[in-house]
Protein backbone atom coordinates (compact mmCIF):
# COMPACT_ATOMS: atom_id res chain seq x y z
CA UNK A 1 0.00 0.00 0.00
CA UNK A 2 1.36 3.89 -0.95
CA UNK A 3 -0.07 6.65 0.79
CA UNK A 4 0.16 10.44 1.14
CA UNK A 5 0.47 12.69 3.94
CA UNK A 6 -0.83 15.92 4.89
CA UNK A 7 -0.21 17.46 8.57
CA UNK A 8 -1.17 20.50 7.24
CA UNK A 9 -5.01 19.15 5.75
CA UNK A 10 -5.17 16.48 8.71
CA UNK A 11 -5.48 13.54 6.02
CA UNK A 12 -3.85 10.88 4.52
CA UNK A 13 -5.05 9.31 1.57
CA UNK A 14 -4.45 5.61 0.74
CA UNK A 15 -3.56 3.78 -2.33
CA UNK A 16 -3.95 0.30 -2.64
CA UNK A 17 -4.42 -0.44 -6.07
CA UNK A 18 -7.60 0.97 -7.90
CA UNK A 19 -8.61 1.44 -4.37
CA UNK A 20 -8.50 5.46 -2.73
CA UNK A 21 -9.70 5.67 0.68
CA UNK A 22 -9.01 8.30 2.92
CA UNK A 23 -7.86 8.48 6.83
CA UNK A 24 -7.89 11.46 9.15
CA UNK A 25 -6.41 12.25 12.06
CA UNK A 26 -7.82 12.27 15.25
CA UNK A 27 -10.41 9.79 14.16
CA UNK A 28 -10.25 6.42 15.25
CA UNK A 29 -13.17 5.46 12.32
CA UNK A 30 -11.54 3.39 9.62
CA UNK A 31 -10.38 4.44 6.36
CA UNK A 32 -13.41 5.84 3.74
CA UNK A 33 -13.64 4.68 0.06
CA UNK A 34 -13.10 7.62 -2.37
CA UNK A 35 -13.43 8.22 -5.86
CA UNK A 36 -10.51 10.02 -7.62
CA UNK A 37 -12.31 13.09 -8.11
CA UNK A 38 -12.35 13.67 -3.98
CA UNK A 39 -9.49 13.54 -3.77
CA UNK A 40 -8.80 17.40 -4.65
CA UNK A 41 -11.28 18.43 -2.00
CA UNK A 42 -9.53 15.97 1.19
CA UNK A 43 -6.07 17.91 -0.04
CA UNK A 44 -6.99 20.91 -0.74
CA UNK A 45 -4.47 23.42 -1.38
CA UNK A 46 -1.67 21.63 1.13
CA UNK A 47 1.74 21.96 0.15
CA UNK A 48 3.38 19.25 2.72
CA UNK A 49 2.20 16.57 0.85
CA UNK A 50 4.23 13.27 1.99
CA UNK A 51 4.82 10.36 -0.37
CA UNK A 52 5.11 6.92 0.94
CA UNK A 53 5.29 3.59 -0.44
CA UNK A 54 5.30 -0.45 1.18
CA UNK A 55 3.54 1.12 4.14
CA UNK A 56 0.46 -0.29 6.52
CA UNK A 57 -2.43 1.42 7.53
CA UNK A 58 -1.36 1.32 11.08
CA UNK A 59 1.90 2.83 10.03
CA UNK A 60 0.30 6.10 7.91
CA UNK A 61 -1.98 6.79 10.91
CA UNK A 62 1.28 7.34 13.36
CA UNK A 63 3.02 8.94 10.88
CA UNK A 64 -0.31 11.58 10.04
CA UNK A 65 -0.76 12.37 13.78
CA UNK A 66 2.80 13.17 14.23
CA UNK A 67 2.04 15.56 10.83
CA UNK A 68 -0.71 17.29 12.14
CA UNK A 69 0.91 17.76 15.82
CA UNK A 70 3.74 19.64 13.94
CA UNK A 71 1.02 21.92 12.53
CA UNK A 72 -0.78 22.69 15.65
CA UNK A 73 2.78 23.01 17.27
CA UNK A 74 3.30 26.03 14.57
CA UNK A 75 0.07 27.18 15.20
CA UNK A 76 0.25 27.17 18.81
CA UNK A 77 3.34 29.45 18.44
CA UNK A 78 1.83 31.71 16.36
CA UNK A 79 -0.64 32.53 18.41
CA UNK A 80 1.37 32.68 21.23
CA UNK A 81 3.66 35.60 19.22
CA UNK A 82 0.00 37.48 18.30
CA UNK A 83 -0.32 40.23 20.59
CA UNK A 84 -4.00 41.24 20.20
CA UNK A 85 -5.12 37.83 21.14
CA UNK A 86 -5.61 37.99 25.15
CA UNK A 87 -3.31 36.79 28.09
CA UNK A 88 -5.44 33.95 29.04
CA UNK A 89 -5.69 32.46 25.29
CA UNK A 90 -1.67 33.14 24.30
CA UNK A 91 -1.14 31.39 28.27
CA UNK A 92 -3.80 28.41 26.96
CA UNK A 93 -1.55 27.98 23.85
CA UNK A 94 1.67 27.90 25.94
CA UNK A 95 0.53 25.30 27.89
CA UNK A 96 -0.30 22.93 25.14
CA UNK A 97 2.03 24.20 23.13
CA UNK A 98 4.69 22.75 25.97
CA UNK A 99 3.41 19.17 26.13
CA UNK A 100 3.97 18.92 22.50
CA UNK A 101 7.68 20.28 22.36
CA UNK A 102 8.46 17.48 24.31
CA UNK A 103 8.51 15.43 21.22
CA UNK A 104 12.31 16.49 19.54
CA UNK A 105 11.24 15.61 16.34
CA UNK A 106 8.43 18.10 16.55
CA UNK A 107 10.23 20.44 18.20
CA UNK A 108 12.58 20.81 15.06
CA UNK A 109 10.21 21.17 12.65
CA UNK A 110 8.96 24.30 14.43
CA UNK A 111 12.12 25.82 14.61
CA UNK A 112 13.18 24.43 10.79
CA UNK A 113 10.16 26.63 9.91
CA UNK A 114 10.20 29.83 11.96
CA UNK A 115 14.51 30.00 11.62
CA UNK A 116 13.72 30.31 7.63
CA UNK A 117 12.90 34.54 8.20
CA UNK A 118 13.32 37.04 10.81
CA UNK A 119 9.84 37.23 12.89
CA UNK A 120 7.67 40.39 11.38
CA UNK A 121 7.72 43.53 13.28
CA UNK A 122 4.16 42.97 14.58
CA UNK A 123 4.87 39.50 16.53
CA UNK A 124 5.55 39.76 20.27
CA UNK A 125 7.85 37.29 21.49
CA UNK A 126 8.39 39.39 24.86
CA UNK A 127 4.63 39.19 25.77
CA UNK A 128 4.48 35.57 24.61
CA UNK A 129 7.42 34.68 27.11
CA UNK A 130 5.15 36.84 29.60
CA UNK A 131 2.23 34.53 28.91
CA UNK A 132 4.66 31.68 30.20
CA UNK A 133 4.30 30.11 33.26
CA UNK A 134 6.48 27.83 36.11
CA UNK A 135 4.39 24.91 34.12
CA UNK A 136 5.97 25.79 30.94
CA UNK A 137 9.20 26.04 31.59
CA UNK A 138 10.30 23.84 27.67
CA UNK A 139 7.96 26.66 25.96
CA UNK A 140 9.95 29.73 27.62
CA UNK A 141 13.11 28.10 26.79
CA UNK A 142 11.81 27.75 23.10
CA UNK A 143 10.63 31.45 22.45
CA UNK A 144 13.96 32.44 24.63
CA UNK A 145 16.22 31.01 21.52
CA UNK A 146 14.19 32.04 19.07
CA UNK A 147 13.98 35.38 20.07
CA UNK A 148 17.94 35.37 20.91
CA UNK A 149 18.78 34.06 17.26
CA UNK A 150 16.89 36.43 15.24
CA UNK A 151 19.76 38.68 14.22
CA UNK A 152 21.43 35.14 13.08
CA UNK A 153 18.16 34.39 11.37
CA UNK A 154 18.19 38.16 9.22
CA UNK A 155 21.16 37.53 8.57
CA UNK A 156 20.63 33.83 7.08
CA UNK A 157 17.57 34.84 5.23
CA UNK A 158 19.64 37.55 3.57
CA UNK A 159 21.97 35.32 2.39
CA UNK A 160 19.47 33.24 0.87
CA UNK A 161 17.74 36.19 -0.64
CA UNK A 162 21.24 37.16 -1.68
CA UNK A 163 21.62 34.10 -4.32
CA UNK A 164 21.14 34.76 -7.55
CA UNK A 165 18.57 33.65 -9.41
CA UNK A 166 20.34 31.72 -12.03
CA UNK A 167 21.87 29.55 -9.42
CA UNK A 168 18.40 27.69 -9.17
CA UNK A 169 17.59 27.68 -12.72
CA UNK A 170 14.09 29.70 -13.40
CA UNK A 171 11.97 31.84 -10.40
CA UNK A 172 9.98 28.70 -10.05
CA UNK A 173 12.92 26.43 -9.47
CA UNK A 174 14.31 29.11 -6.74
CA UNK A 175 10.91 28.21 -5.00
CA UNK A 176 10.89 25.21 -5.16
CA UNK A 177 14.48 25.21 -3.88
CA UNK A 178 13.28 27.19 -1.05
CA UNK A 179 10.36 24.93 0.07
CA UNK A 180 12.72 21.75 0.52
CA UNK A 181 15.56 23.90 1.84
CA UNK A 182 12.74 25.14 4.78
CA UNK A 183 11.75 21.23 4.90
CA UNK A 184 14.83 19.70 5.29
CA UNK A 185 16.05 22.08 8.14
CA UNK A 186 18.84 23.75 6.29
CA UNK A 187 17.80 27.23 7.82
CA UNK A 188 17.80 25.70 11.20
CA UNK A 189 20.96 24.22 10.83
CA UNK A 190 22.70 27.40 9.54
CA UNK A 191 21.54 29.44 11.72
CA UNK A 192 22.79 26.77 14.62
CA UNK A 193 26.11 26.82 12.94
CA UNK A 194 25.82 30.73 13.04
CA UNK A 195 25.41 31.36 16.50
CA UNK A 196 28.04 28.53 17.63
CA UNK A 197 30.69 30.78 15.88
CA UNK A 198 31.39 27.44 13.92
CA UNK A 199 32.79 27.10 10.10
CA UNK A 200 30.37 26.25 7.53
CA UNK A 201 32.57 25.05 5.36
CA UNK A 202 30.61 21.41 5.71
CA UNK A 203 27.93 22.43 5.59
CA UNK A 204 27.43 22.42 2.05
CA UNK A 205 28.58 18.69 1.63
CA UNK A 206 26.37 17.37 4.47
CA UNK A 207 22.93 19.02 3.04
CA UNK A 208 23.97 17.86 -0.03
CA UNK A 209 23.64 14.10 1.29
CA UNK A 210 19.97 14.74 1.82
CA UNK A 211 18.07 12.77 -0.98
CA UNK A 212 15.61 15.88 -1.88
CA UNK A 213 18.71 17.97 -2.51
CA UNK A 214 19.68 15.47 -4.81
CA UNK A 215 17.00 16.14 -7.46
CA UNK A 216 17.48 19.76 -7.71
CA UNK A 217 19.99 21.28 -9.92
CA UNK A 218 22.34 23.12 -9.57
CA UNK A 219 21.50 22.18 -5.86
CA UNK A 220 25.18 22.57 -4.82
CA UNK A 221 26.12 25.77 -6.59
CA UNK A 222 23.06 27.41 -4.83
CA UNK A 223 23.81 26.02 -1.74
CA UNK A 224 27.52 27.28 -2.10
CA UNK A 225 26.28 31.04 -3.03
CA UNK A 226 24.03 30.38 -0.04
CA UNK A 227 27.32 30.18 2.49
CA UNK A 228 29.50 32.98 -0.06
CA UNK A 229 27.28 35.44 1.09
CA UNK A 230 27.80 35.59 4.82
CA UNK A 231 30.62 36.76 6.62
CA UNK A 232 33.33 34.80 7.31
CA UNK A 233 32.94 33.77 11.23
CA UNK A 234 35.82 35.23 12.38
CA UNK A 235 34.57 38.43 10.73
CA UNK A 236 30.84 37.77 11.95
CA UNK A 237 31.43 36.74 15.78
CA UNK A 238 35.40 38.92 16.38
CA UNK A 239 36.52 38.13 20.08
CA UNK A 240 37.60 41.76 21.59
CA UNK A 241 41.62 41.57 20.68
CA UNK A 242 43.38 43.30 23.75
CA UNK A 243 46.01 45.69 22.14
CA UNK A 244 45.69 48.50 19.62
CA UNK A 245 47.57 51.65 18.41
CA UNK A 246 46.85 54.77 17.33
CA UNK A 247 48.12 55.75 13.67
CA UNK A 248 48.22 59.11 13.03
CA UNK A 249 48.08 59.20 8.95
CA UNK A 250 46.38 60.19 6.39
CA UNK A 251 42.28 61.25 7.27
CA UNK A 252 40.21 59.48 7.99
CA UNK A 253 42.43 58.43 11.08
CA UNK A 254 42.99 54.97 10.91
CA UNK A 255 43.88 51.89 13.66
CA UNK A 256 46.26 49.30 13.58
CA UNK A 257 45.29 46.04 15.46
CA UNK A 258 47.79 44.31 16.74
CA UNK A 259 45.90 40.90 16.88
CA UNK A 260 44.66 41.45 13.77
CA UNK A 261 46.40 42.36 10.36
CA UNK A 262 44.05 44.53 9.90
CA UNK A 263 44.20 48.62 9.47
CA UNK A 264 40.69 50.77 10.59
CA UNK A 265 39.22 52.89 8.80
CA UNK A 266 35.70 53.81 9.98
CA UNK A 267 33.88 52.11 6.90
CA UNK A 268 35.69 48.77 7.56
CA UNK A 269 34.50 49.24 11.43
CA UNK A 270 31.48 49.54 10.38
CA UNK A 271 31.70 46.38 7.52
CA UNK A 272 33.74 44.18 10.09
CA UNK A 273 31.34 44.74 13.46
CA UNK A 274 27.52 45.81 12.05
CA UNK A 275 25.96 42.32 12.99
CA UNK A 276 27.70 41.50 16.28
CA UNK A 277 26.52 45.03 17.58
CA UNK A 278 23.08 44.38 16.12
CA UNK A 279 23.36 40.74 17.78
CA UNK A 280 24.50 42.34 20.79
CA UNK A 281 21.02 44.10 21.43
CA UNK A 282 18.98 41.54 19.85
CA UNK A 283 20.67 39.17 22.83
CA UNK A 284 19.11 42.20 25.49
CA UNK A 285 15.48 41.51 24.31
CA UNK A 286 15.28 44.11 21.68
CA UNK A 287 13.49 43.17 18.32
CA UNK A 288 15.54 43.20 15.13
CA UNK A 289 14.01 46.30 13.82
CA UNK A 290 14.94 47.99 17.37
CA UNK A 291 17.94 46.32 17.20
CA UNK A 292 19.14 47.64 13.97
CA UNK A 293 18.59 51.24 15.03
CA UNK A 294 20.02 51.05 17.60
CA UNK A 295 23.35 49.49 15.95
CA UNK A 296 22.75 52.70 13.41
CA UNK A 297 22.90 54.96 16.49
CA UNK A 298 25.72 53.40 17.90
CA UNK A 299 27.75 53.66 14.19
CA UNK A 300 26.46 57.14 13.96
CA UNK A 301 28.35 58.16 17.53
CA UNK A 302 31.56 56.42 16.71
CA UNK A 303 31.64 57.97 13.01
CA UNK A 304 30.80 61.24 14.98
CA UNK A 305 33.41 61.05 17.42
CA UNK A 306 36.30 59.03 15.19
CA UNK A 307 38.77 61.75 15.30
CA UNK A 308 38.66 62.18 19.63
CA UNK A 309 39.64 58.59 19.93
CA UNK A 310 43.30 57.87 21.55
CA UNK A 311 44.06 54.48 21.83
CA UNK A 312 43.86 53.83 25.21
CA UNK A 313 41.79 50.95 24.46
CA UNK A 314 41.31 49.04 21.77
CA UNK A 315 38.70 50.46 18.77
CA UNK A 316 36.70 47.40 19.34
CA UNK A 317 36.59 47.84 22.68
CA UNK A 318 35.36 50.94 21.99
CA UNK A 319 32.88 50.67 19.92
CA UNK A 320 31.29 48.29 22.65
CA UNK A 321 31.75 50.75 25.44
CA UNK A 322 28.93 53.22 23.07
CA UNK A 323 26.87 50.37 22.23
CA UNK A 324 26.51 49.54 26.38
CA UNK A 325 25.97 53.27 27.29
CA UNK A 326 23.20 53.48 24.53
CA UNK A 327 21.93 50.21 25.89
CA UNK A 328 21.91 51.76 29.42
CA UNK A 329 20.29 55.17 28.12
CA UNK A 330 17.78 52.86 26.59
CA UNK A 331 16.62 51.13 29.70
CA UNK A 332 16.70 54.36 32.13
CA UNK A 333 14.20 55.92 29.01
CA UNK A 334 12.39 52.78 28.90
CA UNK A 335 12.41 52.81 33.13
CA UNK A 336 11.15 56.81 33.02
CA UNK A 337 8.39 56.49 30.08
CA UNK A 338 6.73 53.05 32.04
CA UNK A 339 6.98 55.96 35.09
CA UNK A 340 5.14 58.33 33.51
CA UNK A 341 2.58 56.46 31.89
CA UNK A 342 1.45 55.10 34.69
CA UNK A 343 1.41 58.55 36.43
CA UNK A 344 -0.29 59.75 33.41
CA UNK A 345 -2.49 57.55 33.32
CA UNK A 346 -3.92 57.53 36.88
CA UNK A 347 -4.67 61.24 36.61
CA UNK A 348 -6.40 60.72 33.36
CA UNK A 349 -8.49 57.99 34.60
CA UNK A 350 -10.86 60.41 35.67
CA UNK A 351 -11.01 62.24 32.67
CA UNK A 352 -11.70 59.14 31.07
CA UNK A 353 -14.26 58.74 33.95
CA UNK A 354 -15.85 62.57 33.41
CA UNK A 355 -16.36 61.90 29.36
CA UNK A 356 -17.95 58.62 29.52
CA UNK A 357 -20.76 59.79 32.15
CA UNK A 358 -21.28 62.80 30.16
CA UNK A 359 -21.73 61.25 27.05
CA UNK A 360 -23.62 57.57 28.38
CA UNK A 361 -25.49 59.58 31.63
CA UNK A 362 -24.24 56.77 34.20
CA UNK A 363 -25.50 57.23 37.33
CA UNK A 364 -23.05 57.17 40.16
CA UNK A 365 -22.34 53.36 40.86
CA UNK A 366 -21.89 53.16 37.33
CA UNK A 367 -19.13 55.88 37.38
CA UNK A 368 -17.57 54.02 40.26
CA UNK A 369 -17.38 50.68 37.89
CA UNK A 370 -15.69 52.96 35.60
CA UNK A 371 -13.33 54.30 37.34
CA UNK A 372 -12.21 50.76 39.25
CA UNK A 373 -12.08 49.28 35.83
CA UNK A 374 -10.35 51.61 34.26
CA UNK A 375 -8.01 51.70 37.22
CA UNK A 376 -7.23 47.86 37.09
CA UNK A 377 -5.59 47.79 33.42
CA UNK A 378 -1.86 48.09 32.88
CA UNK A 379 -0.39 51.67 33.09
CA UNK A 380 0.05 51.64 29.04
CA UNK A 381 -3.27 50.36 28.19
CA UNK A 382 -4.30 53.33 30.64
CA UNK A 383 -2.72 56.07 28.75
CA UNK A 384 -3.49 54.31 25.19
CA UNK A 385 -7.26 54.77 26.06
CA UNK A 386 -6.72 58.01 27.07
CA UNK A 387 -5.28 59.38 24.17
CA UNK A 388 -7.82 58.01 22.24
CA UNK A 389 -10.89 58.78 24.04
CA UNK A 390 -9.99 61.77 25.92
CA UNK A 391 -7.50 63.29 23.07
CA UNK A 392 -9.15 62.07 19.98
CA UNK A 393 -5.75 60.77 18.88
CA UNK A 394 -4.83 58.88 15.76
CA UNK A 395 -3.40 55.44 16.17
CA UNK A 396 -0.04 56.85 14.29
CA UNK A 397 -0.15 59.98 16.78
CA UNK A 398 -0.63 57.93 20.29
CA UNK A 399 2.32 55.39 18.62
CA UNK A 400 4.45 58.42 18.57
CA UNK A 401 3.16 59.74 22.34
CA UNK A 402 3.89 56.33 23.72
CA UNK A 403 7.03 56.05 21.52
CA UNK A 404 5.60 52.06 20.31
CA UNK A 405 4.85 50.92 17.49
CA UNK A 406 1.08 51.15 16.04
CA UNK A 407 0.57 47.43 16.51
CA UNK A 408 1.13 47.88 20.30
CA UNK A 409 -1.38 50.64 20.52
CA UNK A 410 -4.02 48.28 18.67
CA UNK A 411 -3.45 45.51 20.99
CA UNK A 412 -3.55 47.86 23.78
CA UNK A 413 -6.82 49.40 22.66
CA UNK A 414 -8.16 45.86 21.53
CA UNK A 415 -7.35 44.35 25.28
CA UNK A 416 -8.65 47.20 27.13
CA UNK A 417 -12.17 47.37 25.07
CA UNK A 418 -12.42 43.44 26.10
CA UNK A 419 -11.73 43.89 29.57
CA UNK A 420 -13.87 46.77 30.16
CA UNK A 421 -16.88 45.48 28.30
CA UNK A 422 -16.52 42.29 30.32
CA UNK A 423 -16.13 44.26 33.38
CA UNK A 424 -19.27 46.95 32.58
CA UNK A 425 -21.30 44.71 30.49
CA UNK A 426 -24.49 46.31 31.45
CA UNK A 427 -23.93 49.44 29.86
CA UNK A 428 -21.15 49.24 27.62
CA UNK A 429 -21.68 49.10 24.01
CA UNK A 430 -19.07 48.91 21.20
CA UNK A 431 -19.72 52.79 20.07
CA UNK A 432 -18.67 53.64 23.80
């Protein structure tokens, strides 16, 4: 008997023969005849389809539930990274979402997936690690590394993005390439190779061993552009050298280091050390966007003050010394604005307060049910529904008050309508 496997569509579809039947997971029923012309509508438009041959029935049903667990493993994390969904459903997913990372194998897959891009500027993996608890200890641990690796992952995904297209063959072929390079874990493993500091010069040679690999051409010349376009490790991950001296030549001023053959200018500075300074806040909890900037800023202060520098340590050393006060400036800003808001926002609770019992004439136990409510939501939430009832603010212009992003001003908007219509249910409408 042949089959084929989809995780993604939750069915497997048998082949024994002129027979078709169909199993699907979850369901203990046996397999259902089908005719060939079903067989579009039990797929669908799944792209994980899984060919096997000489297999038993029992043998496709274990291998389709460990399919579909992989998929509600991604989905799981997905919603755990969506910050408008609510506490209690991204600390539901966490939980069930930890029971199934105990299986390795599905545990990989996850990661094989989500280490093939950097995750988009609107997912939260702070407030998904917040939704963790002591009883999922293997799911904080999971959304630690990914959010830790995704300056590695930018920087793998640019690589890939960085082949040319003739490597592959035709746009089509450099798709297809990328589906089986996703499914076979090579972003995973790159990445993993990355942020060990390791060579990956075998790397080419062991993916190439992989029997999917094997029917794509050109598979190793794309797969050796693939590793061309990163920096070399020694380049990408520098240990601090100790000693350095100051050369006082032609401008711009340039550095000789002494553990390196290697003479500064501020451009190769910049080209030698962009990535570990952008690792080096995306290791601090910072998102990749955030942590880009912030390498900018850093770059921007060492380009502005080139000329002042001495020598008395070395220019890497430097350069690390700016990137930790910025880092330090960051958090006392972050410390004061979390101050404020929630200052803020207690005051204008009762502004808050004051406009909705003009405009919904609540009598005075109602205004008291305001007030607690709007008194029990985070600080930030506070001043988000402030600026927005009270100010008449724009989503863009309370992003730029708060100094977050619009998506976190949604979510906090989103989460504070939920928990005050839950909490005022009698007279709260959505217009209010």
């Amino acid at each position: 008997m042949n089959a084929v496997i989809s995780g993604q569509s939750g069915v497997a579809v048998l082949v024994d023969g002129p027979r078709l039947a169909s199993l699907h997971a979850g369901s203990d029923a046996a397999p259902v005849d089908r005719s060939p012309g079903e067989l579009r509508f039990l797929l669908g438009d799944a792209r994980d389809l899984e060919f096997l041959e000489d297999i038993t029935p029992e043998e496709v049903g274990s291998r389709l539930q460990v399919a579909t667990l992989k998929y509600d493993a991604l989905h799981l994390t997905l919603i755990l990274l969506d910050p408008e969904l609510s506490h209690d459903t991204r600390r539901t997913a966490a939980e069930e979402l930890d029971e199934l990372l105990t299986d390795e194998e599905i545990a990989r897959w996850v990661e094989s997936i989500l280490y093939a891009r950097p995750l988009p500027k609107s997912g939260d993996p702070v407030g998904a690690r917040s939704a963790c608890t002591s009883r999922t200890k293997r799911t904080r641990a999971f959304l630690g590394k990914l959010q830790s690796l995704q300056s590695v992952i930018a920087e793998v995904h640019e690589a890939w993005e960085g082949i040319p297209t003739h490597h592959f063959g035709t746009n089509d072929d450099r798709k297809h390439a990328l589906s089986i390079a996703v499914k076979e874990g090579l972003f995973r493993d790159l990445v993993e190779i990355r942020a060990a500091r390791k060579s990956a010069d075998d790397f080419v040679a062991q993916s190439l061993m992989k029997p999917s690999l094997e029917e794509l051409p050109n598979a190793q010349q794309a797969l050796a552009g693939w590793v061309n376009g990163l920096h070399d490790p020694e380049e990408a991950w520098p240990s601090v050298p100790s000693t350095v001296s100051y050369v006082a030549e032609d401008s711009p001023q340039t550095y000789w280091n002494d553990s390196y053959p290697f003479m500064y200018t501020p451009e190769d500075l910049f080209r030698r050390y962009h990535r570990p300074v952008i690792s080096f806040f995306a290791h601090r909890g910072f998102s990749v966007e955030e942590s880009r900037d912030l390498a900018q800023e850093t770059f921007l202060r060492v380009f502005k003050n080139w000329d002042g520098f001495r020598g008395d340590s070395s220019v890497e050393t430097w350069l690390f010394q700016i990137a930790g006060n910025l880092y330090k400036n960051m958090l006392r800003s972050l410390q004061t604005q979390k101050r404020d808001a929630q200052e803020v926002s207690l005051e204008n609770s009762d502004a808050v307060v004051e406009l909705g019992a003009r405009q919904s004439n609540l009598t005075e136990e109602d205004v008291q049910l305001l007030r607690m409510a709007l008194e029990d939501l985070p600080p930030q939430m506070r001043q988000a529904v402030f600026l927005r009832v009270e100010g008449g603010l724009k989503y863009q212009e309370i992003a730029e008050t708060m100094h977050v992003s619009i998506e976190t001003v949604k979510a906090h908007l989103y989460q504070a309508k939920r928990q005050l219509r839950d909490r005022l249910a009698h007279f709260f409408t959505d217009e209010d």
